[in-house]
C-alpha atoms as a PDB file:
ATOM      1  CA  UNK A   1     -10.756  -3.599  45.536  1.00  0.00           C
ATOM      2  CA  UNK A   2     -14.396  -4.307  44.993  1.00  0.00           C
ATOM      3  CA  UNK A   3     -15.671  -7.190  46.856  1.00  0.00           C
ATOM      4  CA  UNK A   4     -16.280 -10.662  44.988  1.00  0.00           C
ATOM      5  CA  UNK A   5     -19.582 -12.080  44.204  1.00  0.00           C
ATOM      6  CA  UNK A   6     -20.774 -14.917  45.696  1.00  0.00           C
ATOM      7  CA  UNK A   7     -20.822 -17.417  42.354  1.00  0.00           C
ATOM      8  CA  UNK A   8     -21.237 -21.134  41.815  1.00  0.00           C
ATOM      9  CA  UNK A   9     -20.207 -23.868  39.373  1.00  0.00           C
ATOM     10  CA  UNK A  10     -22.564 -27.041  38.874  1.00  0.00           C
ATOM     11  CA  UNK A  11     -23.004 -29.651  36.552  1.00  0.00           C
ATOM     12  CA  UNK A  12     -26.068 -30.986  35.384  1.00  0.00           C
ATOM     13  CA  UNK A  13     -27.202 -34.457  33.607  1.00  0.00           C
ATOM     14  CA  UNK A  14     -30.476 -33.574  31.685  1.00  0.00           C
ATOM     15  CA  UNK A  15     -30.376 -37.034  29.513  1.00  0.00           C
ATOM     16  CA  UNK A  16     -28.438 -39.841  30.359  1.00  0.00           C
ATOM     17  CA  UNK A  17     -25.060 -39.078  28.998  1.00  0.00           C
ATOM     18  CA  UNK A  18     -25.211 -34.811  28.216  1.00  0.00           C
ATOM     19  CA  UNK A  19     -23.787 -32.679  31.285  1.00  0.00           C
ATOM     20  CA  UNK A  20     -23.938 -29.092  31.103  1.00  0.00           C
ATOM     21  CA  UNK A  21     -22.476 -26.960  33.251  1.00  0.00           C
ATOM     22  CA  UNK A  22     -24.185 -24.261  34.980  1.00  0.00           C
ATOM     23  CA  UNK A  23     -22.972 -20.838  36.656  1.00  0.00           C
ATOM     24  CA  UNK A  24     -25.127 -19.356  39.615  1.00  0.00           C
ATOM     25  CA  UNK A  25     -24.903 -16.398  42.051  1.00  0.00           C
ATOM     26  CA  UNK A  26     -25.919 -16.172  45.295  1.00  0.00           C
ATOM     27  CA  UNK A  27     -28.882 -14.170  46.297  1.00  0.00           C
ATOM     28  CA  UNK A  28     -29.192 -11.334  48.897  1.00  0.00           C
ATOM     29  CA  UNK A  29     -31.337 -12.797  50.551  1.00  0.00           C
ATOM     30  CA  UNK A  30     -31.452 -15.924  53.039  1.00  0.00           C
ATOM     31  CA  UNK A  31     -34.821 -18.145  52.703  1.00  0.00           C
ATOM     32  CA  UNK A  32     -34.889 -20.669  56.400  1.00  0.00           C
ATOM     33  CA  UNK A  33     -31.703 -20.594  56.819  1.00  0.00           C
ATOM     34  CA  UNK A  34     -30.964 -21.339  52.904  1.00  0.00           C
ATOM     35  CA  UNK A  35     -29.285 -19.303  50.664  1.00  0.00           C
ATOM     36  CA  UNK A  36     -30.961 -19.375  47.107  1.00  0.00           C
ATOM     37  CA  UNK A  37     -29.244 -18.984  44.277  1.00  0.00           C
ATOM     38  CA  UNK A  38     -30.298 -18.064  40.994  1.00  0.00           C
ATOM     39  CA  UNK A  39     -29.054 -18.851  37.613  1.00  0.00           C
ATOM     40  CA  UNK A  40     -26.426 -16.763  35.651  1.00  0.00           C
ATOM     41  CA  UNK A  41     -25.451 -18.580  32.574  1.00  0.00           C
ATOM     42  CA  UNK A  42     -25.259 -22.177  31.234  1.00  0.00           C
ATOM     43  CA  UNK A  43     -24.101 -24.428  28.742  1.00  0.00           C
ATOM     44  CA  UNK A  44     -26.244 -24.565  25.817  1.00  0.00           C
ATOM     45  CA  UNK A  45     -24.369 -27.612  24.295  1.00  0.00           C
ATOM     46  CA  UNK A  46     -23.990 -30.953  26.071  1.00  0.00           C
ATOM     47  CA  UNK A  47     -20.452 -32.590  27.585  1.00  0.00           C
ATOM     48  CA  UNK A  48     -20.077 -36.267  27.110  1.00  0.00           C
ATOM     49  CA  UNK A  49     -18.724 -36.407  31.150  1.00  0.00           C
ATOM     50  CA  UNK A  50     -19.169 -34.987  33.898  1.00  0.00           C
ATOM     51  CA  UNK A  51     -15.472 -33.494  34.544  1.00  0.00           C
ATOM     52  CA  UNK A  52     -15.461 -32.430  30.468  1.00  0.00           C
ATOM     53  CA  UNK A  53     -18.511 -30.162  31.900  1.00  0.00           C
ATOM     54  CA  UNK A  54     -16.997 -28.814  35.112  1.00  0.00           C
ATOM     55  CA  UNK A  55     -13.707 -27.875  32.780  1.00  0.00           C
ATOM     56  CA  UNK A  56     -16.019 -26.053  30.235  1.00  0.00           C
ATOM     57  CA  UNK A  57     -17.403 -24.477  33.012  1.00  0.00           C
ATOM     58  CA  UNK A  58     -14.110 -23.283  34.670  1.00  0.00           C
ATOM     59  CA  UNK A  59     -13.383 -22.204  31.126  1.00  0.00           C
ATOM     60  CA  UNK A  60     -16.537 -20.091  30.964  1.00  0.00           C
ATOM     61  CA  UNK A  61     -16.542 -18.447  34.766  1.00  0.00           C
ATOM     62  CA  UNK A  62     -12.527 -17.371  33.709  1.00  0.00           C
ATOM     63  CA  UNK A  63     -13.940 -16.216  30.230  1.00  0.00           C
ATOM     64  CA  UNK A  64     -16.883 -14.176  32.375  1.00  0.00           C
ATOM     65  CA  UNK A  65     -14.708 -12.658  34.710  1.00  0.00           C
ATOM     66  CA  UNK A  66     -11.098 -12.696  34.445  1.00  0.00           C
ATOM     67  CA  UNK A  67      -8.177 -13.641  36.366  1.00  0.00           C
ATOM     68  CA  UNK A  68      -9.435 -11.354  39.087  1.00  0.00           C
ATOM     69  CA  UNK A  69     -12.503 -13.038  39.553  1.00  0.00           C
ATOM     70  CA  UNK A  70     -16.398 -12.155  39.729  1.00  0.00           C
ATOM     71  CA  UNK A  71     -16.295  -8.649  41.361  1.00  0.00           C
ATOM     72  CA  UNK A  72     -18.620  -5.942  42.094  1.00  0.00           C
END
């Protein structure tokens, strides 16, 4: 089975009050002792909370990639 890719969920408050989620994968690289990641997609519409964000999120990683998750 291919090997998964290293991806991340976050949620973001641009104005007070509009959260949008944001997907990111890890980088092959390491920068002292960090691991960047860069962006892979993102909510273009806001979320009145925080959690209603991180769900649309889920929704969109599962949407991306399946029920066997992000692989190679």
């Amino acid at each position: 089975m291919p090997q998964l890719r290293n991806i991340a969920l976050t949620v973001h408050e641009l104005e007070e009050g509009e959260f949008y989620w944001v997907l990111m994968e890890g980088a092959d690289y390491a920068i002292e002792d960090a691991l960047p990641y860069l962006p892979l997609e993102a909510a273009t519409d806001p979320q009145a909370s925080y959690a209603n964000a991180l769900v649309a999120g889920v929704a969109a990683l599962r949407k991306m990639f399946g029920k066997d998750g992000p692989r190679n």
